[in-house]
PDB file of N, CA and C in Angstrom:
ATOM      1  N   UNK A   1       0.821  -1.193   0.000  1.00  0.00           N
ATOM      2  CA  UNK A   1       0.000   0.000   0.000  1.00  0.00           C
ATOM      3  C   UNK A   1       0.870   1.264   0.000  1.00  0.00           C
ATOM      4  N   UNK A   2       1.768   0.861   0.905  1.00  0.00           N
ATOM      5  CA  UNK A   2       2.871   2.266   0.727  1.00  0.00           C
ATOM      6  C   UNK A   2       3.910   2.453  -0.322  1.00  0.00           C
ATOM      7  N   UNK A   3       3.624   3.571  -0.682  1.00  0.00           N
ATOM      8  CA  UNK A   3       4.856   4.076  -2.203  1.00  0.00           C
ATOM      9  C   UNK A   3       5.850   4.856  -1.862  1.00  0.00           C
ATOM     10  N   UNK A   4       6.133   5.286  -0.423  1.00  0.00           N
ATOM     11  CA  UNK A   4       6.899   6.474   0.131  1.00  0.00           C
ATOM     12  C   UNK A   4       8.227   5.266  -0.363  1.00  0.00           C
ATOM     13  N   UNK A   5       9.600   5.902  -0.473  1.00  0.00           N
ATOM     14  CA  UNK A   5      11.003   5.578  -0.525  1.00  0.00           C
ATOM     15  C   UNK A   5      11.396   6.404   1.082  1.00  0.00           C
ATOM     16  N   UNK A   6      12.031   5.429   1.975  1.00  0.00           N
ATOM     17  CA  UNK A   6      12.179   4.202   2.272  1.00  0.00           C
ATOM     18  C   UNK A   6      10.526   3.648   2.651  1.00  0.00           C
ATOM     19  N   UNK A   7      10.263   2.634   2.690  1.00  0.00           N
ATOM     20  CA  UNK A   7       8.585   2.363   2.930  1.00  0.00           C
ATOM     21  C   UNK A   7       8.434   2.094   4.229  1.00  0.00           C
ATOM     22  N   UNK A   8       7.096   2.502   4.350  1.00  0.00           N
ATOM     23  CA  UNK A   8       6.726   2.658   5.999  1.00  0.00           C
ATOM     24  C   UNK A   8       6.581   1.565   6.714  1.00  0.00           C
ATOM     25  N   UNK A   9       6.697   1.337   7.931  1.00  0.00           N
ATOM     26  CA  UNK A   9       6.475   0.302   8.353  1.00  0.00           C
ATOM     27  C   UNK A   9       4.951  -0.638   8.430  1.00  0.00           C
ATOM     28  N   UNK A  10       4.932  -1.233   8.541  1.00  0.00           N
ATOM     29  CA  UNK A  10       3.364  -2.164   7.798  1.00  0.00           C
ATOM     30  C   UNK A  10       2.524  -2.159   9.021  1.00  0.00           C
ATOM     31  N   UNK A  11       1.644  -2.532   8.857  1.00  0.00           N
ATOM     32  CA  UNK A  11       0.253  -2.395   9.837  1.00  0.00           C
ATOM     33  C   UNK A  11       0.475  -3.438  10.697  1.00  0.00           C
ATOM     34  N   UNK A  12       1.140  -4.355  10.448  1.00  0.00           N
ATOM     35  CA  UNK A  12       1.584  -5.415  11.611  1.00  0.00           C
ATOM     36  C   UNK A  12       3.069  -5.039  13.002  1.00  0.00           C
ATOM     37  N   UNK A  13       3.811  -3.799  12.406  1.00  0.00           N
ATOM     38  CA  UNK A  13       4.841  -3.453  12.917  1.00  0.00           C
ATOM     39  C   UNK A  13       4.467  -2.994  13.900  1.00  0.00           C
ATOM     40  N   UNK A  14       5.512  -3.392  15.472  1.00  0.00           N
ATOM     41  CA  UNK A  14       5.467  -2.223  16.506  1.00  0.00           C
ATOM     42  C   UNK A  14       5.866  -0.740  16.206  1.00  0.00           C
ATOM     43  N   UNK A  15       6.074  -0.330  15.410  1.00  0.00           N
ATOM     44  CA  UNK A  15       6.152   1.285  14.653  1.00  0.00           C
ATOM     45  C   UNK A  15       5.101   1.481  13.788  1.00  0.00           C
ATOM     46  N   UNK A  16       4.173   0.773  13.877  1.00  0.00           N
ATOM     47  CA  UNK A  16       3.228   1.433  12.598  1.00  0.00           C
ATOM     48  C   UNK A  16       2.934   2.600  12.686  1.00  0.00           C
ATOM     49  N   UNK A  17       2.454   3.154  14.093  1.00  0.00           N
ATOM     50  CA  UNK A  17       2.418   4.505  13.812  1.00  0.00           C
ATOM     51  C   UNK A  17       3.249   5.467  12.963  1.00  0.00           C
ATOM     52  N   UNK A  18       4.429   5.112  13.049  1.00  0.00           N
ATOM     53  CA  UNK A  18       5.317   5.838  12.120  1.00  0.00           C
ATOM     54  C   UNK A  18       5.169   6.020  10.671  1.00  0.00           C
ATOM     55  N   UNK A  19       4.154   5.737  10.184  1.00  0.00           N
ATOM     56  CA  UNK A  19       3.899   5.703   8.469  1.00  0.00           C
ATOM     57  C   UNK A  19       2.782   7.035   8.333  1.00  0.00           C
ATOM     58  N   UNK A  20       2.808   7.164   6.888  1.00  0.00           N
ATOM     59  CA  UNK A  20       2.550   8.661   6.840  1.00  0.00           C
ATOM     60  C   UNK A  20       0.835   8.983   6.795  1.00  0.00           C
ATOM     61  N   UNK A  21       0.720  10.034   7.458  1.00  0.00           N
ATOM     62  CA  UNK A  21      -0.815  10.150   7.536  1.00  0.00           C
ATOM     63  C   UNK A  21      -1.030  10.831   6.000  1.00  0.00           C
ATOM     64  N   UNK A  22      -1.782   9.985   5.307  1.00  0.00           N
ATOM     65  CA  UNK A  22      -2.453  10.566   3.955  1.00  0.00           C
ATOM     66  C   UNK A  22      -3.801  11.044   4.161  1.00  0.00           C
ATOM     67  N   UNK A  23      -4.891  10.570   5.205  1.00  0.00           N
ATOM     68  CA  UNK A  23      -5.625  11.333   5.471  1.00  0.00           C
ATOM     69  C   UNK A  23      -6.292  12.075   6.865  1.00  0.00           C
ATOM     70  N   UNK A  24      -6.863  12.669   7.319  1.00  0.00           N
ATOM     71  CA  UNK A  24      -6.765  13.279   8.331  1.00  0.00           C
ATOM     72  C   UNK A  24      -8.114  13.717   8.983  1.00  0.00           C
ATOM     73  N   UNK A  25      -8.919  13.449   9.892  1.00  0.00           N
ATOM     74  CA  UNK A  25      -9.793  14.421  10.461  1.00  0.00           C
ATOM     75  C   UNK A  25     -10.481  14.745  11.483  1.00  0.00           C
ATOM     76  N   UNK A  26      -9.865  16.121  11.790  1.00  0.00           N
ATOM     77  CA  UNK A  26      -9.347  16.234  13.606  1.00  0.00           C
ATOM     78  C   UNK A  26     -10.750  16.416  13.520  1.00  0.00           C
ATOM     79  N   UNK A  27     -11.683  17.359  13.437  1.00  0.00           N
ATOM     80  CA  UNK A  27     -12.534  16.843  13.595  1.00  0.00           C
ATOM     81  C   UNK A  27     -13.903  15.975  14.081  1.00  0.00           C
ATOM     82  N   UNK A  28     -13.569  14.563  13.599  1.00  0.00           N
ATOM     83  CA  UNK A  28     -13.803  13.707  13.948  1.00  0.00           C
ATOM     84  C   UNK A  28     -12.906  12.449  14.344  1.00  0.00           C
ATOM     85  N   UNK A  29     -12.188  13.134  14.988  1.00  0.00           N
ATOM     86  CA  UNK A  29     -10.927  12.181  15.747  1.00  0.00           C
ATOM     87  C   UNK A  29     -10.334  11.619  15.333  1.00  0.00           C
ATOM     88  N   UNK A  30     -10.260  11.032  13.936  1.00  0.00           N
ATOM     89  CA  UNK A  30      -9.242  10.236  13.067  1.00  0.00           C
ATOM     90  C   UNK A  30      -8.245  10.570  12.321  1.00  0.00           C
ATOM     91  N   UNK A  31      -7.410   9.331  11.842  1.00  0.00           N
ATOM     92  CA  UNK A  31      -6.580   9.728  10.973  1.00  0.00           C
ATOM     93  C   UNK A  31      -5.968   8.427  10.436  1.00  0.00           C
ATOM     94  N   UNK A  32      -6.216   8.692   8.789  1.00  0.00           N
ATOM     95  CA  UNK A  32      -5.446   7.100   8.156  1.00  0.00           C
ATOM     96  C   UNK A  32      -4.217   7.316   7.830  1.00  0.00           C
ATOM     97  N   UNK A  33      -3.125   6.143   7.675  1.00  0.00           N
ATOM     98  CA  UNK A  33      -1.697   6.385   7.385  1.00  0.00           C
ATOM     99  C   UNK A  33      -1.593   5.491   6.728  1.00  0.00           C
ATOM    100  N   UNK A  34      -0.681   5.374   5.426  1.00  0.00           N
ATOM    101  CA  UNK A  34      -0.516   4.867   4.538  1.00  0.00           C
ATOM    102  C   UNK A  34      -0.361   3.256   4.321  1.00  0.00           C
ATOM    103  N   UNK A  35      -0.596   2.964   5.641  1.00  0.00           N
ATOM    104  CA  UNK A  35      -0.351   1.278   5.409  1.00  0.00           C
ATOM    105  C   UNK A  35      -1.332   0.524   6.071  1.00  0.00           C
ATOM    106  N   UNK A  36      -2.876   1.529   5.825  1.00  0.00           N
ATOM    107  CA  UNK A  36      -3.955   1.374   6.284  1.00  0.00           C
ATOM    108  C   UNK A  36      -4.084   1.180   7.960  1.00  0.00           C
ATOM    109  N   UNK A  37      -3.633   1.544   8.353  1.00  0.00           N
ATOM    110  CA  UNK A  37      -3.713   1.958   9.879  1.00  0.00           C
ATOM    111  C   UNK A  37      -4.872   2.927  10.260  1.00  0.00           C
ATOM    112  N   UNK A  38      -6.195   2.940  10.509  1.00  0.00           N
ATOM    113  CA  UNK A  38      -6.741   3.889  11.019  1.00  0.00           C
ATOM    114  C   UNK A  38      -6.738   4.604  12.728  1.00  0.00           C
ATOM    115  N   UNK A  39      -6.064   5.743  12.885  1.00  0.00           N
ATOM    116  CA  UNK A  39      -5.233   6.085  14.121  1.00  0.00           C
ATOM    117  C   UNK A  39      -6.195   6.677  14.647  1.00  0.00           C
ATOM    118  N   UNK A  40      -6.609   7.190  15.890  1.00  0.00           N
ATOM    119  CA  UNK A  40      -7.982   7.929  16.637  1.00  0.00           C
ATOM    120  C   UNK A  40      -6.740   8.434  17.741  1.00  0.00           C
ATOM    121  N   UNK A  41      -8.073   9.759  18.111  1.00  0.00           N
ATOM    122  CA  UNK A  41      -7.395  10.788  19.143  1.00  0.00           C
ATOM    123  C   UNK A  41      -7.203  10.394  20.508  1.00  0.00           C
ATOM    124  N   UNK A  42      -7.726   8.982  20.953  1.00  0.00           N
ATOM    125  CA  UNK A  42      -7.497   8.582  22.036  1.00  0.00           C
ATOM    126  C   UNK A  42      -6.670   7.557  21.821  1.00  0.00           C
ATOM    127  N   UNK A  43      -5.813   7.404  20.677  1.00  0.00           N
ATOM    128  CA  UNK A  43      -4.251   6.417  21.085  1.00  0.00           C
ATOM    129  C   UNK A  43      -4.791   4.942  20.564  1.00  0.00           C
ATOM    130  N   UNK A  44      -6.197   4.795  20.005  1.00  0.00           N
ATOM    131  CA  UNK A  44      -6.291   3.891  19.457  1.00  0.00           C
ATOM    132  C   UNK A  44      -6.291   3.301  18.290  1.00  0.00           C
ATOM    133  N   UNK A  45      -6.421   2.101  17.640  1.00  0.00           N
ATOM    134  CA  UNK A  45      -6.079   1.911  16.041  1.00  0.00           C
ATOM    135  C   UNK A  45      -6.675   1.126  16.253  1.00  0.00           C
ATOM    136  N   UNK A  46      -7.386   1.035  14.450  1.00  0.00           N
ATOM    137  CA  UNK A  46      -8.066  -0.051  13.962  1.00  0.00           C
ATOM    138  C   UNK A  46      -7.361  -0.170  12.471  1.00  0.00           C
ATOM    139  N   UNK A  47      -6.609  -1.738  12.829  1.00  0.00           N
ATOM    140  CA  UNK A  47      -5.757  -2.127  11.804  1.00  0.00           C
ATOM    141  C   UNK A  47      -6.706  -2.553  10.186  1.00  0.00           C
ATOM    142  N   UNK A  48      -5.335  -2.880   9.528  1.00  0.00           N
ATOM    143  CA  UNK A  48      -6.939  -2.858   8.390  1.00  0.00           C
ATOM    144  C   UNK A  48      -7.183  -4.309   8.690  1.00  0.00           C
ATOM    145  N   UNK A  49      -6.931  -5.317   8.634  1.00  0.00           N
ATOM    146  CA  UNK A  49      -7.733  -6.970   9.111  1.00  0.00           C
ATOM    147  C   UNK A  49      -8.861  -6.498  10.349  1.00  0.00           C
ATOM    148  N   UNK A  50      -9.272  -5.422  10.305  1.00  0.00           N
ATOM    149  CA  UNK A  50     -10.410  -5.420  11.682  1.00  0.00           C
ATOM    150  C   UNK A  50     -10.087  -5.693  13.259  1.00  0.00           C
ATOM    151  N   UNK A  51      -8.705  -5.956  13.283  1.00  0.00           N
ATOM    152  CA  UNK A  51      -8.403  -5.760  14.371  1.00  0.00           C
ATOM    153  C   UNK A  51      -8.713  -4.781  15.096  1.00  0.00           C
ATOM    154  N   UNK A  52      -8.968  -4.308  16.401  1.00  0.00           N
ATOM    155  CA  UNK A  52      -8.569  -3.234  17.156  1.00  0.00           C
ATOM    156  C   UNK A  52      -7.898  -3.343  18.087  1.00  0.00           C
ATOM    157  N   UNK A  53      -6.876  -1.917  18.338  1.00  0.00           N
ATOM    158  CA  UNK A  53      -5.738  -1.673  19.579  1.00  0.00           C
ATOM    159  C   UNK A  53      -6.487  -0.696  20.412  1.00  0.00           C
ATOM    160  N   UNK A  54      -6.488  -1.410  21.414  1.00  0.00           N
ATOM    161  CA  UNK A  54      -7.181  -0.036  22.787  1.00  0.00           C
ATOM    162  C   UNK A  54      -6.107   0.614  22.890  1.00  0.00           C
ATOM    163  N   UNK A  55      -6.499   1.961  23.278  1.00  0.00           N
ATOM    164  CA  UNK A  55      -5.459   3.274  23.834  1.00  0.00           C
ATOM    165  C   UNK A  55      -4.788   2.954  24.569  1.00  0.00           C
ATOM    166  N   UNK A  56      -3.903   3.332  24.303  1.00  0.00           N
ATOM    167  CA  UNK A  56      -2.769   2.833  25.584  1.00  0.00           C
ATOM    168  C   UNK A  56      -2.633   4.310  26.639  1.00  0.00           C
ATOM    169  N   UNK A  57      -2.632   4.670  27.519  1.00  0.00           N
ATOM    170  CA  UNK A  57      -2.406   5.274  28.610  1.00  0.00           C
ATOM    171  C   UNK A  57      -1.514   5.520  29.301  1.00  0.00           C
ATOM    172  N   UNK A  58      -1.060   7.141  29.390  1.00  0.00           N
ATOM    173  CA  UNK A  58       0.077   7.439  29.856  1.00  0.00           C
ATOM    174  C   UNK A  58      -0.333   7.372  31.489  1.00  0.00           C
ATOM    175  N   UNK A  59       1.092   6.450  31.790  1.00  0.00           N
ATOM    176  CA  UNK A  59       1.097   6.123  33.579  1.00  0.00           C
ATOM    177  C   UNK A  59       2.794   6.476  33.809  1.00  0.00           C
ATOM    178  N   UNK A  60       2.248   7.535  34.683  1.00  0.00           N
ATOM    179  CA  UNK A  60       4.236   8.239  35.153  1.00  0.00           C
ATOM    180  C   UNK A  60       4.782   7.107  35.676  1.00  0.00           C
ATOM    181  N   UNK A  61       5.975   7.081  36.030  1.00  0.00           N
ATOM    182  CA  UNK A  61       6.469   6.558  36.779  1.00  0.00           C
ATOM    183  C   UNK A  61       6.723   6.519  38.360  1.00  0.00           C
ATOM    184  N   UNK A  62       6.363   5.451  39.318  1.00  0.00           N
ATOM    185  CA  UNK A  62       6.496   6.002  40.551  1.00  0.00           C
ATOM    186  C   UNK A  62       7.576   6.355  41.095  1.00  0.00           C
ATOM    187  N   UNK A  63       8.864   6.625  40.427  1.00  0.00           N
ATOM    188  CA  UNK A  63       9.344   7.224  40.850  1.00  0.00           C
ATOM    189  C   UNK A  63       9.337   9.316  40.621  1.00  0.00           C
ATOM    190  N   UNK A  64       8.459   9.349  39.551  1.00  0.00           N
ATOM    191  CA  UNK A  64       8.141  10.954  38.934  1.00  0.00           C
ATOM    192  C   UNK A  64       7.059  11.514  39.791  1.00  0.00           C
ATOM    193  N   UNK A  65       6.195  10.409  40.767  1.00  0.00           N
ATOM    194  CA  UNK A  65       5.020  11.334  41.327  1.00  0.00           C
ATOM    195  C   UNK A  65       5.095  11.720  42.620  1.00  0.00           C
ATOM    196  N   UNK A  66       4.511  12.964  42.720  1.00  0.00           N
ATOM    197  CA  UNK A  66       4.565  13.975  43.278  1.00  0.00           C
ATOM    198  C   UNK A  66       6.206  15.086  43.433  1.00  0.00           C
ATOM    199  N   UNK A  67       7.128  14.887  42.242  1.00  0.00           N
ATOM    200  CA  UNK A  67       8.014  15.596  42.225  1.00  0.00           C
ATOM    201  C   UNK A  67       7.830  16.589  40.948  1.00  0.00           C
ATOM    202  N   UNK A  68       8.377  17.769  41.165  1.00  0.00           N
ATOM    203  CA  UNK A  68       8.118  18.782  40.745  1.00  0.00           C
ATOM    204  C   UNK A  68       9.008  18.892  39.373  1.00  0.00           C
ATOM    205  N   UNK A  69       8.440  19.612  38.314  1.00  0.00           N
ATOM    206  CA  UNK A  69       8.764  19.569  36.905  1.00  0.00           C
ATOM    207  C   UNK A  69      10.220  20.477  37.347  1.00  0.00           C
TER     208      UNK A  69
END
């Protein structure tokens, strides 16, 4: 699906995110990337085989909480 030189990483890769968003809409929270990855504003994906990835969630580290930026 991807034509970029070097080619993006594939919808099965732990980097898929890294492939290029061809379409976009903030909007309505989405966004497709070239190796059919559909990406959403809460960190989730729906691969193209119909898979889905739940959001993953930022959790500090206990050693970062309650210390000051």
């Amino acid at each position: 699906m991807c034509q970029h030189q070097p080619h993006c990483p594939p919808a099965g890769a732990p980097d898929r995110e890294a492939a290029c968003l061809i379409a976009f809409h903030p909007e309505q929270g989405w966004g497709l990337l070239c190796n059919g990855v559909v990406i959403f504003e809460d960190n989730g994906e729906l691969l193209p085989d119909g898979r889905s990835v739940p959001p993953r969630m930022y959790r500090p580290r206990r050693e970062n909480l309650g210390r000051a930026a």
